[in-house]
Protein backbone atom coordinates (compact mmCIF):
# COMPACT_ATOMS: atom_id res chain seq x y z
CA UNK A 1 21.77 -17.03 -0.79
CA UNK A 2 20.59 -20.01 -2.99
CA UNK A 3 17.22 -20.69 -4.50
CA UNK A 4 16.35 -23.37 -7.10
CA UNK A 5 15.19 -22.49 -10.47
CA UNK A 6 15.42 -24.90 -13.45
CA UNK A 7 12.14 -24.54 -15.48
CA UNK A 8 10.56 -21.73 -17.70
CA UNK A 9 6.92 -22.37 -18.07
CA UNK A 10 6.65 -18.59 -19.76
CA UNK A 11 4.83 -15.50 -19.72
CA UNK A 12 1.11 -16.11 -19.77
CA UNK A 13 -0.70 -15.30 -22.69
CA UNK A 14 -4.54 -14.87 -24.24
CA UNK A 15 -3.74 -18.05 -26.22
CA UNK A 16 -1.84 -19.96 -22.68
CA UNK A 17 -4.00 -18.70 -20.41
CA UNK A 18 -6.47 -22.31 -19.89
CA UNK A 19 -3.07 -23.87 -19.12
CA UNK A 20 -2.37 -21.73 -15.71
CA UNK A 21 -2.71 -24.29 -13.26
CA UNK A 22 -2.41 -24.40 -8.82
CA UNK A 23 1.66 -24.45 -8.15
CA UNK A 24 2.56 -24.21 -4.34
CA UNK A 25 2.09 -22.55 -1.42
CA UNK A 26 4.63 -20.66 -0.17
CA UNK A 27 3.48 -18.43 2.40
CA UNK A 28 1.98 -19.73 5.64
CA UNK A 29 -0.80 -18.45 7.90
CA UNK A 30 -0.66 -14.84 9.45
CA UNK A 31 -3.47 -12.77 11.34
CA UNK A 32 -4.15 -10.88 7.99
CA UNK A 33 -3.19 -11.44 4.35
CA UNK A 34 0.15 -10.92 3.38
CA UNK A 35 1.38 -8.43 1.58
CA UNK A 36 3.39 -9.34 -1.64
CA UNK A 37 6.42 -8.21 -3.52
CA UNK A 38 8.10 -10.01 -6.52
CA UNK A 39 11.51 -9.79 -7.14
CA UNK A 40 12.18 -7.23 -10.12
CA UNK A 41 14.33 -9.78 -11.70
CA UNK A 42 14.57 -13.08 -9.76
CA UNK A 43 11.72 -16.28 -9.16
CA UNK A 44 11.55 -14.40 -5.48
CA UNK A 45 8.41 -13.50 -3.39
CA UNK A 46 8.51 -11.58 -0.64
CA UNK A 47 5.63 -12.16 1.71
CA UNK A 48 4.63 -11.09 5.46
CA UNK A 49 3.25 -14.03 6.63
CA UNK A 50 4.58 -16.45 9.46
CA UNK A 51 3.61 -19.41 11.00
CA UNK A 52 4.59 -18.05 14.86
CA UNK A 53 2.02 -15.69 16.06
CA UNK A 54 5.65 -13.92 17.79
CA UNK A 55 6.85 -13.32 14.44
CA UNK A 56 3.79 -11.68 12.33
CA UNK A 57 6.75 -8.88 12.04
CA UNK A 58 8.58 -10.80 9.55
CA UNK A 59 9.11 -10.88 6.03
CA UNK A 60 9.87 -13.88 4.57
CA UNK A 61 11.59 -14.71 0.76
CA UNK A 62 10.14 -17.58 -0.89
CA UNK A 63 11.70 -19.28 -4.44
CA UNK A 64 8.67 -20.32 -6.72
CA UNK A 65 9.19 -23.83 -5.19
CA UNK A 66 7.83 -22.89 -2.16
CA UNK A 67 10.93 -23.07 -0.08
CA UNK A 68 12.09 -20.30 2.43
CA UNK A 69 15.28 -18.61 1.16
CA UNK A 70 15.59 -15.84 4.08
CA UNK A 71 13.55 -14.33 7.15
CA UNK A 72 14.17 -10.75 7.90
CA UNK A 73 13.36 -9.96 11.22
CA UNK A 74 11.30 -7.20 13.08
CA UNK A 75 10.26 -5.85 16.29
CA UNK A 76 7.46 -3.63 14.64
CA UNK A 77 4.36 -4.43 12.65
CA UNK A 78 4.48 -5.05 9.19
CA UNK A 79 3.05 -1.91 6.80
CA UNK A 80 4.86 -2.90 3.81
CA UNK A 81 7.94 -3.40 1.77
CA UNK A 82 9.22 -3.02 -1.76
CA UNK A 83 12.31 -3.66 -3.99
CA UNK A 84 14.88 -1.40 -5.34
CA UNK A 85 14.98 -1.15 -8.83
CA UNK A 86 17.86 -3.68 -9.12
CA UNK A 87 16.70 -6.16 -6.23
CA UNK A 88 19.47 -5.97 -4.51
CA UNK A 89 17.82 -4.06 -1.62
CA UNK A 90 14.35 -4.56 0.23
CA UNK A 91 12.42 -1.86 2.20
CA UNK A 92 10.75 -2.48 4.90
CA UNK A 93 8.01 -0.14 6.27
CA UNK A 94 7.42 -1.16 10.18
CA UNK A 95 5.18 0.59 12.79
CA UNK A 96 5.02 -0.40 16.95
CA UNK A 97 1.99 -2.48 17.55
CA UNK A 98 0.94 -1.46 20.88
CA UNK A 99 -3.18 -3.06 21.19
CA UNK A 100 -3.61 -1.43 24.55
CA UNK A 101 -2.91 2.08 22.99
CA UNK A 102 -5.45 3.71 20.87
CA UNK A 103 -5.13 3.99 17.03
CA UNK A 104 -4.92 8.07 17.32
CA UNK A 105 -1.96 7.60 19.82
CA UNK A 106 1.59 8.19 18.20
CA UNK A 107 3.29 5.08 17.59
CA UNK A 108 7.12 4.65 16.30
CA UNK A 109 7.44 3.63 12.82
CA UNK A 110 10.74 3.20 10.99
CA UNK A 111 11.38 1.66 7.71
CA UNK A 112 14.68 -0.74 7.68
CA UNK A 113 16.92 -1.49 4.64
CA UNK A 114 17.96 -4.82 4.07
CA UNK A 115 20.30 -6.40 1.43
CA UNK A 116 18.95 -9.86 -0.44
CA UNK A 117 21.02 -12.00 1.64
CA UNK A 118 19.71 -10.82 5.00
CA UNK A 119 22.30 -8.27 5.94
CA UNK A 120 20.23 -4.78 7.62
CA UNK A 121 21.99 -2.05 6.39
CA UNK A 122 20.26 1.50 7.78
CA UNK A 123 17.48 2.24 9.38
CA UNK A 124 15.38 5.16 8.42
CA UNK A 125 12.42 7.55 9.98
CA UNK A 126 8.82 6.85 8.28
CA UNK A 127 5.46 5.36 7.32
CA UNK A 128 5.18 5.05 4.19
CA UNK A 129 8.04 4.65 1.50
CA UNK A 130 8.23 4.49 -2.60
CA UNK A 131 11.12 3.48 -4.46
CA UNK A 132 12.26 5.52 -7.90
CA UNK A 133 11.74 2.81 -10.57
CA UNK A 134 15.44 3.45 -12.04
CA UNK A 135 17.29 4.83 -9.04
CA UNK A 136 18.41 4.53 -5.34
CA UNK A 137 16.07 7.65 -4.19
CA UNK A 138 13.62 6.69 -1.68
CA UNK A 139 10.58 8.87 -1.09
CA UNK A 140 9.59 8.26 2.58
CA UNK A 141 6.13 10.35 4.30
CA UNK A 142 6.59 10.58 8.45
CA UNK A 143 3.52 12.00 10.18
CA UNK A 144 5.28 13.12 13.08
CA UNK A 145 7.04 15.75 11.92
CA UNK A 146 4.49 15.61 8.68
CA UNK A 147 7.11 15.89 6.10
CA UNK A 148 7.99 14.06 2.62
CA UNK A 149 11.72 13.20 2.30
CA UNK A 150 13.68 11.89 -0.37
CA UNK A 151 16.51 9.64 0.29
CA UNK A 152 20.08 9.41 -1.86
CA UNK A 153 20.36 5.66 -0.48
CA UNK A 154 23.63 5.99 -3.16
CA UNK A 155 25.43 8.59 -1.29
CA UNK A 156 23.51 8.24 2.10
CA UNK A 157 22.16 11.78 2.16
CA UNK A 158 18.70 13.10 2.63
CA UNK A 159 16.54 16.16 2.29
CA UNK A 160 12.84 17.55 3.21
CA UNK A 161 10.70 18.42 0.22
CA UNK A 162 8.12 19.35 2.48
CA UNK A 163 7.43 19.77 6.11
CA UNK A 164 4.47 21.27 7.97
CA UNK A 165 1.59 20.62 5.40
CA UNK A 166 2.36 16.69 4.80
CA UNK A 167 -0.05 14.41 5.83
CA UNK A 168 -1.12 14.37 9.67
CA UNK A 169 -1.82 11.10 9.95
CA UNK A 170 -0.66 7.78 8.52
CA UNK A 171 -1.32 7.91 4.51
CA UNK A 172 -1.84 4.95 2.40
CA UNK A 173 0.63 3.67 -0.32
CA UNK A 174 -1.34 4.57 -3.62
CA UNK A 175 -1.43 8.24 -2.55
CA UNK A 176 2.54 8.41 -3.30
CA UNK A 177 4.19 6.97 -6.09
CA UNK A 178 6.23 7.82 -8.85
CA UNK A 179 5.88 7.96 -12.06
CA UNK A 180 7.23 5.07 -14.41
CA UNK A 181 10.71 6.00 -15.55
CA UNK A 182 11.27 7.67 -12.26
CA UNK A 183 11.34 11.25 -13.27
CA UNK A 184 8.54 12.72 -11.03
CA UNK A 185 7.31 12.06 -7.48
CA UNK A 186 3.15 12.95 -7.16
CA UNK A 187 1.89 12.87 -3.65
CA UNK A 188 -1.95 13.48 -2.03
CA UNK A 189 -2.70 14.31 1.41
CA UNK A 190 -5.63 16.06 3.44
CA UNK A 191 -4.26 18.78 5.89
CA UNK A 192 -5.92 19.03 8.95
CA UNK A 193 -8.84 21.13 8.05
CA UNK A 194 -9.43 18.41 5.05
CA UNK A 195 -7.81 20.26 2.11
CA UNK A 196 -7.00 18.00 0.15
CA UNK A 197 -3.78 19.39 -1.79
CA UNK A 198 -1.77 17.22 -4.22
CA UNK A 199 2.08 17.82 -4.79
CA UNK A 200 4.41 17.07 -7.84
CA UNK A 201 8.09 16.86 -7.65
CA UNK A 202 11.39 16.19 -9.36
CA UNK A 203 13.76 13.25 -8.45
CA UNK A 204 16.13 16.19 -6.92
CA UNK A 205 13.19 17.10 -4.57
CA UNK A 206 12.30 20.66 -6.55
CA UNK A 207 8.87 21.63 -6.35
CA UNK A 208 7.48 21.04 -10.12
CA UNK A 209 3.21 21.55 -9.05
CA UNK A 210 1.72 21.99 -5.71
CA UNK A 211 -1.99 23.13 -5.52
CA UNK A 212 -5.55 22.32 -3.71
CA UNK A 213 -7.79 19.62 -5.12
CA UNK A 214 -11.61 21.22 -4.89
CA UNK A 215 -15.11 19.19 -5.02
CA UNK A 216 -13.46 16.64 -2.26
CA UNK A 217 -16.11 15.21 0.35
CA UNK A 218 -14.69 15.25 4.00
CA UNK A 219 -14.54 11.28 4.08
CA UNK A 220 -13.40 10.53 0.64
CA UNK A 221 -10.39 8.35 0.17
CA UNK A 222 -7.62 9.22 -2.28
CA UNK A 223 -5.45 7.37 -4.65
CA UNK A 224 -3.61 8.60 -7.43
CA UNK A 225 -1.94 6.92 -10.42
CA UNK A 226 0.27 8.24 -13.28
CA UNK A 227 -0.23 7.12 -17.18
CA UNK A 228 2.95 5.18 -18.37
CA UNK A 229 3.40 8.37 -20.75
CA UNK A 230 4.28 9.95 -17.86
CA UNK A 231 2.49 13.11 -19.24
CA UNK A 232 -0.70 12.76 -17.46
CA UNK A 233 -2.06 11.51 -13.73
CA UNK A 234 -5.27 10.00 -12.53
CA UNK A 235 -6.73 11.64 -9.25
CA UNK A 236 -9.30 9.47 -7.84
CA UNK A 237 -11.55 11.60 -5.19
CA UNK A 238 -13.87 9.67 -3.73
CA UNK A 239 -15.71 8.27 -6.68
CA UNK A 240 -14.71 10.62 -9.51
CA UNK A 241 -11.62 10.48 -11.54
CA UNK A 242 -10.10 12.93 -13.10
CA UNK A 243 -6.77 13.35 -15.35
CA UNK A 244 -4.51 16.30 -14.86
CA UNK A 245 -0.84 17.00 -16.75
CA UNK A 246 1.46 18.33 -14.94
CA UNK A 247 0.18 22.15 -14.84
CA UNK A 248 -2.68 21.03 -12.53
CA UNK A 249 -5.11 21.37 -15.68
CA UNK A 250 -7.87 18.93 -16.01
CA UNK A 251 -7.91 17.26 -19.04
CA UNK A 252 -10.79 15.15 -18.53
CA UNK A 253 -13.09 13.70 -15.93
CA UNK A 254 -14.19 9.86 -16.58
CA UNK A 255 -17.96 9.53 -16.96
CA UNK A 256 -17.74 6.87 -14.06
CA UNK A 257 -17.76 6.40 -10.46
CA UNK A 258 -15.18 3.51 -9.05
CA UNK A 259 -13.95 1.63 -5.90
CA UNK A 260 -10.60 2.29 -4.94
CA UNK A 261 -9.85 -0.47 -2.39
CA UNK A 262 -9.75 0.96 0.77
CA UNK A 263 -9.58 -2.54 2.47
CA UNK A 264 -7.05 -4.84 1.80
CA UNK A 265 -5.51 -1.88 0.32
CA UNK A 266 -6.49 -3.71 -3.05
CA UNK A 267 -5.13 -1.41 -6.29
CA UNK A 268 -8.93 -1.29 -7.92
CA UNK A 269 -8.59 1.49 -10.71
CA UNK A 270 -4.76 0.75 -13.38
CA UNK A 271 -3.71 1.66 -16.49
CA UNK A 272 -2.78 -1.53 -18.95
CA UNK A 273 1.23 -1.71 -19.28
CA UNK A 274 1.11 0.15 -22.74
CA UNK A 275 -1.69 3.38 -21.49
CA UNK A 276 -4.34 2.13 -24.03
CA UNK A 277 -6.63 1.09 -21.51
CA UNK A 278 -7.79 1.91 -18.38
CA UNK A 279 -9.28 -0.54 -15.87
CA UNK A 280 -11.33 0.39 -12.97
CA UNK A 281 -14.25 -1.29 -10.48
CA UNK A 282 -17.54 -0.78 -9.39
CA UNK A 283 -18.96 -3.22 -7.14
CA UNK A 284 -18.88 -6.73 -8.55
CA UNK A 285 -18.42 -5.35 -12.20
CA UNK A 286 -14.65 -4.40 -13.42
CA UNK A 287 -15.06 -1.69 -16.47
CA UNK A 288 -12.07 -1.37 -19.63
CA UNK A 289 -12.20 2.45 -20.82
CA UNK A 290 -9.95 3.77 -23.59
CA UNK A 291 -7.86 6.70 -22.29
CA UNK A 292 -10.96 9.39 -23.38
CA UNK A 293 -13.78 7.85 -21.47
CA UNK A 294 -14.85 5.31 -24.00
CA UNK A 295 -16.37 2.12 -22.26
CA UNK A 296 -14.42 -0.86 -23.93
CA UNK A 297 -16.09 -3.73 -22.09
CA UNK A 298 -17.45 -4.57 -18.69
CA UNK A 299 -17.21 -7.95 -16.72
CA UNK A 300 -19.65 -8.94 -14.71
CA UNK A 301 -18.66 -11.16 -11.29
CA UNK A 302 -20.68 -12.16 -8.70
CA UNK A 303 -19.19 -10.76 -5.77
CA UNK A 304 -17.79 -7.34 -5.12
CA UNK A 305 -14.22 -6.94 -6.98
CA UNK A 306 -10.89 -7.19 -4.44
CA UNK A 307 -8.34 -6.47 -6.76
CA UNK A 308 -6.80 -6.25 -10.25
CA UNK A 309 -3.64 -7.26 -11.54
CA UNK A 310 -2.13 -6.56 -15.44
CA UNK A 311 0.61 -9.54 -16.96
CA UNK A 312 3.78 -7.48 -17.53
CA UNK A 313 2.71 -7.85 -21.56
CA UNK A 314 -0.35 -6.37 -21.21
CA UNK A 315 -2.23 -9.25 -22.59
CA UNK A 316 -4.13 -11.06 -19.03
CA UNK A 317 -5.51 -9.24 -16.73
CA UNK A 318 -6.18 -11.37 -13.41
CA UNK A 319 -9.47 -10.29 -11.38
CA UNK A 320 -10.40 -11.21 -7.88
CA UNK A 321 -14.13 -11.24 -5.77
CA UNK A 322 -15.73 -12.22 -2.95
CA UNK A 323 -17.07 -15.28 -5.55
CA UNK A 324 -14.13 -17.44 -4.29
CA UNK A 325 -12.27 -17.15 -7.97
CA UNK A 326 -9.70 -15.90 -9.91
CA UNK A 327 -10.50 -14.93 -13.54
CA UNK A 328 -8.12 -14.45 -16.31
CA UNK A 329 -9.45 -11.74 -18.83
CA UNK A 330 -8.13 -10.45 -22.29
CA UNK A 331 -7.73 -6.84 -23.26
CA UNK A 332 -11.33 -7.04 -24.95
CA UNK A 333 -12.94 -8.27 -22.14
CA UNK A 334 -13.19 -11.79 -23.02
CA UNK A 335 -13.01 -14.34 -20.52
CA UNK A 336 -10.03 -16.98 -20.83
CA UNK A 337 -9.66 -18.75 -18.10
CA UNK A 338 -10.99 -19.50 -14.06
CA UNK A 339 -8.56 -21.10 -11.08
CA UNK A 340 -9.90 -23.64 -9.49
CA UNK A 341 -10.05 -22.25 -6.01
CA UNK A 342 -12.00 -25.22 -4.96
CA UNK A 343 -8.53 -26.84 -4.44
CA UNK A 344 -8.87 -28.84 -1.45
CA UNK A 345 -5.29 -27.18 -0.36
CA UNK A 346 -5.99 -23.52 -0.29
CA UNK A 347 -8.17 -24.43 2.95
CA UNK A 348 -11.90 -23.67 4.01
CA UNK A 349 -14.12 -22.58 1.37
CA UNK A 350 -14.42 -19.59 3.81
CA UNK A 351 -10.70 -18.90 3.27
CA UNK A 352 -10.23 -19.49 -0.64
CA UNK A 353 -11.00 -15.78 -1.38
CA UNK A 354 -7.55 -14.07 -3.05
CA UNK A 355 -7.87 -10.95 -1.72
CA UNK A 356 -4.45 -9.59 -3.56
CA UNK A 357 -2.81 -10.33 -7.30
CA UNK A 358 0.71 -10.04 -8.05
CA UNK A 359 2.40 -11.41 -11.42
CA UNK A 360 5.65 -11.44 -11.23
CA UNK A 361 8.32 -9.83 -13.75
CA UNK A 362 8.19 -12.46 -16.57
CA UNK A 363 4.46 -13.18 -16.23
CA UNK A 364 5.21 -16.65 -15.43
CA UNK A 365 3.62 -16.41 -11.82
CA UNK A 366 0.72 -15.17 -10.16
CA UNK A 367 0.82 -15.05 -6.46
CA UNK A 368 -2.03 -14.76 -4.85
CA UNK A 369 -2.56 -14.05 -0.61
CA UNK A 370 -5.76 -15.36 1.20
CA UNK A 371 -8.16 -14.44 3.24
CA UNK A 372 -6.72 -16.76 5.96
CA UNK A 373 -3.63 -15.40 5.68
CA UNK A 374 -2.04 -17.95 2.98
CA UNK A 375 -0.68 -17.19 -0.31
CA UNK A 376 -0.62 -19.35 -3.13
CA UNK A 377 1.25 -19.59 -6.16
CA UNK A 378 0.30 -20.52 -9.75
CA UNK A 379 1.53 -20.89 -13.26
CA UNK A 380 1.39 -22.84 -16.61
């Protein structure tokens, strides 16, 4: 595989933020927007968009010149995919799109392993699936048998961590992740009767917390995050967050109530890179709190918030609405900068909405995906 790379614009900054300017698509039109996944090392997007309504299965790797580098191919629907740690592997979370079955039916879903160059290497039973951040272990949820398994992808073995009380139906990615150096797995699911119970484990799969999460409405959504200390967790319950260690204890419940994204699948509540500050939104306003509930700052948009997205330095943080813009924010709250997404080349005015954020390793890039299905990259 090739891909052309000569420049170094570098990582955006408070002071370099006016300079971020449109780049290139690279993405084309899809039925919804496309998800997106940087490379952990390389100028690389992944994207699920495509051009062919046949091949909406796709995922397609894009250099930051906008050319195609590889297509992976599928036979099932796009959920998501991620990178291993190294890059050297992409996961691919797939599920049978069937329009003439009901959403309730069954449906297969498998999640396929493919190297950078295009080769598939295993296929693997599942809906949902996190990489560890250091490691080849693959946490993977599969509501059919509702179990959690974690996946050597090293030594090609595999074991249940939990079967029986997983989820029953399809859970969504921020309600299983791990935490940032890839010692702990911390999952959330509802049982049947709508416990909602939250789990903790080690990267061998041992059972570290496992307990029932009270004051949770029947129809609240659930998304979970852990501080970069990776001493303490966020549980978001409908709209009250709390922050637990890893004894279950509450340590302290945030004197605010937040959105948590639940279309788009939008991440709408983060902690900045370094855990000083934690960003969260509520309607068309985005709030900066210190780790004890202390209100830093609060920008005001004009159109509910879609998502949120930190530089790798901590120093930008990138805001999207329904207000057709982009904003560029410091750590104070300040405003820096604004894309133009007038840009005659992002499309209809109806379509220049950037429904997802995603910098890229360096902070160099910012990819956004569209509401018509585009996405769109910028940089300095």
């Amino acid at each position: 595989m090739h891909y052309h790379h000569s420049e170094s614009p570098g990582s955006i900054t408070a002071t370099t933020a006016q300079q971020i300017r449109y780049r290139v698509q690279c993405g084309w039109w899809s039925s919804e927007p496309p998800p997106l996944a940087w490379h952990p090392r390389l100028p690389l997007l992944a994207t699920g968009s495509s051009q062919d309504q046949k091949q909406l299965t796709d995922v397609i790797l894009w250099n930051v010149h906008g050319s195609l580098i590889t297509r992976l191919s599928s036979q099932l629907g796009l959920i998501h995919h991620a990178w291993s740690c190294d890059g050297k592997i992409l996961a691919i979370a797939s599920i049978e799109i069937d329009l003439t079955r009901s959403m309730a039916s069954p449906r297969r879903s498998i999640i396929n392993l493919w190297t950078i160059d295009g080769q598939h290497l295993r296929t693997m039973p599942g809906q949902q699936m996190r990489w560890n951040p250091v490691s080849y272990h693959v946490a993977t949820t599969d509501t059919h048998d509702r179990s959690w398994r974690l996946w050597n992808i090293t030594d090609g073995t595999t074991q249940v961590i939990d079967q029986g009380s997983g989820p029953s139906s399809p859970i969504l990615p921020r309600t299983m992740v791990w935490s940032p150096r890839g010692v702990y797995l911390l999952g959330c699911w509802k049982e049947p009767g709508g416990t909602l119970i939250m789990g903790v484990w080690d990267r061998d799969g041992k059972v570290i917390l496992r307990q029932h999460l009270d004051n949770t409405p029947p129809d609240a959504m659930v998304a979970c995050h852990w501080h970069p200390d990776e001493e303490t967790m966020l549980i978001i319950q409908g709209t009250t967050i709390r922050m637990l260690d890893l004894t279950g204890r509450v340590l302290h419940v945030f004197p605010i109530t937040v959105n948590i994204g639940i279309s788009m699948g939008s991440k709408l509540c983060q902690w900045s890179p370094d855990g000083h500050i934690l960003v969260t939104s509520v309607g068309d306003t985005v709030q900066l709190w210190t780790p004890t509930g202390d209100r830093i700052a609060t920008l005001q948009e004009t159109g509910e918030i879609l998502a949120i997205a930190w530089t790798p330095n901590g120093e930008v943080l990138a805001t999207t609405a329904w207000s057709n813009r982009v904003c560029l924010w410091s750590r104070t709250g300040h405003k820096l900068a604004e894309l133009p997404m007038n840009n005659p080349v992002l499309g209809a005015p109806s379509m220049q909405i950037a429904v997802s954020l995603a910098w890229d390793n360096t902070g160099q890039y910012l990819a956004t995906s569209l509401r018509g299905g585009t996405v769109h990259l910028w940089s300095r």
